[in-house]
N, C-alpha and C. Protein backbone atom coordinates (compact mmCIF):
# COMPACT_ATOMS: atom_id res chain seq x y z
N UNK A 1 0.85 -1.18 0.00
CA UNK A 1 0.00 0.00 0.00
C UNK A 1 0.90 1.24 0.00
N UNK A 2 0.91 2.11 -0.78
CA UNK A 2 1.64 3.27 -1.22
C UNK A 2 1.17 4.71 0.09
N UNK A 3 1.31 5.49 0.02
CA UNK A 3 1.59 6.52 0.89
C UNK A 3 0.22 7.22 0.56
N UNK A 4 0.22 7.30 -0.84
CA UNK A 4 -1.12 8.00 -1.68
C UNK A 4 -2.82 7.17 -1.34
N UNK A 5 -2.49 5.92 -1.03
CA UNK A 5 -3.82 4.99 -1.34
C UNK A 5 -4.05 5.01 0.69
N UNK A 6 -3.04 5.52 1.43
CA UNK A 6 -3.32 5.94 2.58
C UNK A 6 -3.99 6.88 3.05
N UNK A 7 -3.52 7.80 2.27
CA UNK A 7 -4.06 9.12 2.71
C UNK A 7 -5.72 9.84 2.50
N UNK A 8 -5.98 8.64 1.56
CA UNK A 8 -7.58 8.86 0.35
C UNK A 8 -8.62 8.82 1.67
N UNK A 9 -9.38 9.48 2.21
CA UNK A 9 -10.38 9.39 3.10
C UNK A 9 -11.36 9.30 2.03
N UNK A 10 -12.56 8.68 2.80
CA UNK A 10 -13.60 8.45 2.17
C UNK A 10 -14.31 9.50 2.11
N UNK A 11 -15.43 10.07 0.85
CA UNK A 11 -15.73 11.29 1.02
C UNK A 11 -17.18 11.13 0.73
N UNK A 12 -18.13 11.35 1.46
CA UNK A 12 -19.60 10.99 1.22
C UNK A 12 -20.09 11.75 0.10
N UNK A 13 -21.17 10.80 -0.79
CA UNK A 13 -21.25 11.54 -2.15
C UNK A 13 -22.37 12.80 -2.01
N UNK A 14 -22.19 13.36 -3.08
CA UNK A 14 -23.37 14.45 -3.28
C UNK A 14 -24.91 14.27 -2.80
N UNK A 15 -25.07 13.19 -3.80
CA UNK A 15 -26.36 12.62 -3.61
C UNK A 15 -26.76 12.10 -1.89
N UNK A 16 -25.96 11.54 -1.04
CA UNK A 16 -26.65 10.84 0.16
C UNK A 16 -26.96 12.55 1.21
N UNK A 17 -27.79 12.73 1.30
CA UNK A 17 -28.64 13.79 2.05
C UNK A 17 -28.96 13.78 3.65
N UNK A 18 -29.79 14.46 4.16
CA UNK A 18 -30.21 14.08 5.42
C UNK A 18 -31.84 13.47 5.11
N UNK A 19 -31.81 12.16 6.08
CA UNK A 19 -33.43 11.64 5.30
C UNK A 19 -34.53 13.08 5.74
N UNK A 20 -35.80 12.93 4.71
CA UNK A 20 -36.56 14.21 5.43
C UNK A 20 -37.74 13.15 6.77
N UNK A 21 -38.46 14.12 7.23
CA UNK A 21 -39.13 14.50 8.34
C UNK A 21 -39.97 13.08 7.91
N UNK A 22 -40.03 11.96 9.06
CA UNK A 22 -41.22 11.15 9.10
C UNK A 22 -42.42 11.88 9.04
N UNK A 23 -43.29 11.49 8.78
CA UNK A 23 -44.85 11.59 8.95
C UNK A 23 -45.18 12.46 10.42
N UNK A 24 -44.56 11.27 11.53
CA UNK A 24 -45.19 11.45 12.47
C UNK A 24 -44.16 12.44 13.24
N UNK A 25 -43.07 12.62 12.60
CA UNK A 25 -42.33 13.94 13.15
C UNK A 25 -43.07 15.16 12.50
N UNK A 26 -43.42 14.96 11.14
CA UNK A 26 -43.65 16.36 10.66
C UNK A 26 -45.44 16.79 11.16
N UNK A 27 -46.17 15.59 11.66
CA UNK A 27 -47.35 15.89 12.50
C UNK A 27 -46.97 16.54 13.54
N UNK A 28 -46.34 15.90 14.82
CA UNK A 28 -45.71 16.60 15.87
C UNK A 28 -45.25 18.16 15.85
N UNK A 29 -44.24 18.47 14.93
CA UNK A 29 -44.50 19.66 14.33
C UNK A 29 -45.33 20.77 14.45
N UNK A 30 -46.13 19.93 13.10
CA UNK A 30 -47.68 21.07 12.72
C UNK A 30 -48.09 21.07 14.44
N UNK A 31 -48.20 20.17 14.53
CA UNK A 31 -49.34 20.44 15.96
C UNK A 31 -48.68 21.63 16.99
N UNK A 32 -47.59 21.01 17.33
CA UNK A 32 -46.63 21.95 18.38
C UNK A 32 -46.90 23.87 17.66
N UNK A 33 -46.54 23.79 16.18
CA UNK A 33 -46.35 25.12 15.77
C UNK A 33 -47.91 25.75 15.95
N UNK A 34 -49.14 25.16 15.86
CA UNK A 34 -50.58 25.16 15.35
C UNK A 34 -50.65 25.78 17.61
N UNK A 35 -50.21 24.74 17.92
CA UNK A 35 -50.54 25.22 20.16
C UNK A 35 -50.18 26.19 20.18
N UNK A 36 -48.49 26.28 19.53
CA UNK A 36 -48.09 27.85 20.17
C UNK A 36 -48.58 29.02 19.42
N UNK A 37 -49.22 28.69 18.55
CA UNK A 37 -49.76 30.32 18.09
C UNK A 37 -51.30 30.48 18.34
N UNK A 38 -52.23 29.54 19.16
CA UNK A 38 -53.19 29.67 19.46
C UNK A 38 -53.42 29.87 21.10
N UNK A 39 -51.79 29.50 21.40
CA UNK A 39 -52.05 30.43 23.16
C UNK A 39 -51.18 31.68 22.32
N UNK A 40 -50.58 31.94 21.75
CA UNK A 40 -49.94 33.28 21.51
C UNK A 40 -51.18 33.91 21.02
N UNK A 41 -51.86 33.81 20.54
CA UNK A 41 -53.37 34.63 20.09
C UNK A 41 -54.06 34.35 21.61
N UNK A 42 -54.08 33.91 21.83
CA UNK A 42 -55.31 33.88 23.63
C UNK A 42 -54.28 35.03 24.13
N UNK A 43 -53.30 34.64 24.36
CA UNK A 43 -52.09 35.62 25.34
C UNK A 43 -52.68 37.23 24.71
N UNK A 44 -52.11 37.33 23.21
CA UNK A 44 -52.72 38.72 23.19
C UNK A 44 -54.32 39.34 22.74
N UNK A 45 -54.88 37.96 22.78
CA UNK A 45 -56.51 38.90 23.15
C UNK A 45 -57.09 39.33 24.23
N UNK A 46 -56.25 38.38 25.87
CA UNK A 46 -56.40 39.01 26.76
C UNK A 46 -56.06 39.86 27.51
N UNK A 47 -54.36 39.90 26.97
CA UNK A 47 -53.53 41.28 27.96
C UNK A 47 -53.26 42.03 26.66
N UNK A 48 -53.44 42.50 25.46
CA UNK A 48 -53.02 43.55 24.54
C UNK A 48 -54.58 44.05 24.32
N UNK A 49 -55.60 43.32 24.10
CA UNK A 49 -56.67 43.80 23.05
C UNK A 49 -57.49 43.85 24.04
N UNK A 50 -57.74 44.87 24.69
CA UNK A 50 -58.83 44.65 25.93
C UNK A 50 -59.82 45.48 25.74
């Protein structure tokens, strides 16, 4: 084995990505984002909009 065929690290290709969002992650999500802006709307209809 030569000096050159040592040094070659492996280099992950273009194509392999990060996998996307399961189902039930990207539900979890919606829901979480969908709670916090429906107490953030309660929050300011009761102490801003009085």
């Amino acid at each position: 084995m030569t000096t050159e065929e040592r040094s070659q690290t492996a280099q992950p290709s273009m194509e392999m990505r990060q996998p996307e969002l399961e189902p039930s992650a990207l539900l979890l999500l919606t829901i979480s984002i969908g709670l916090a802006s429906l107490i953030l709307c309660v929050v300011w209809l009761v102490f801003v909009h009085q």
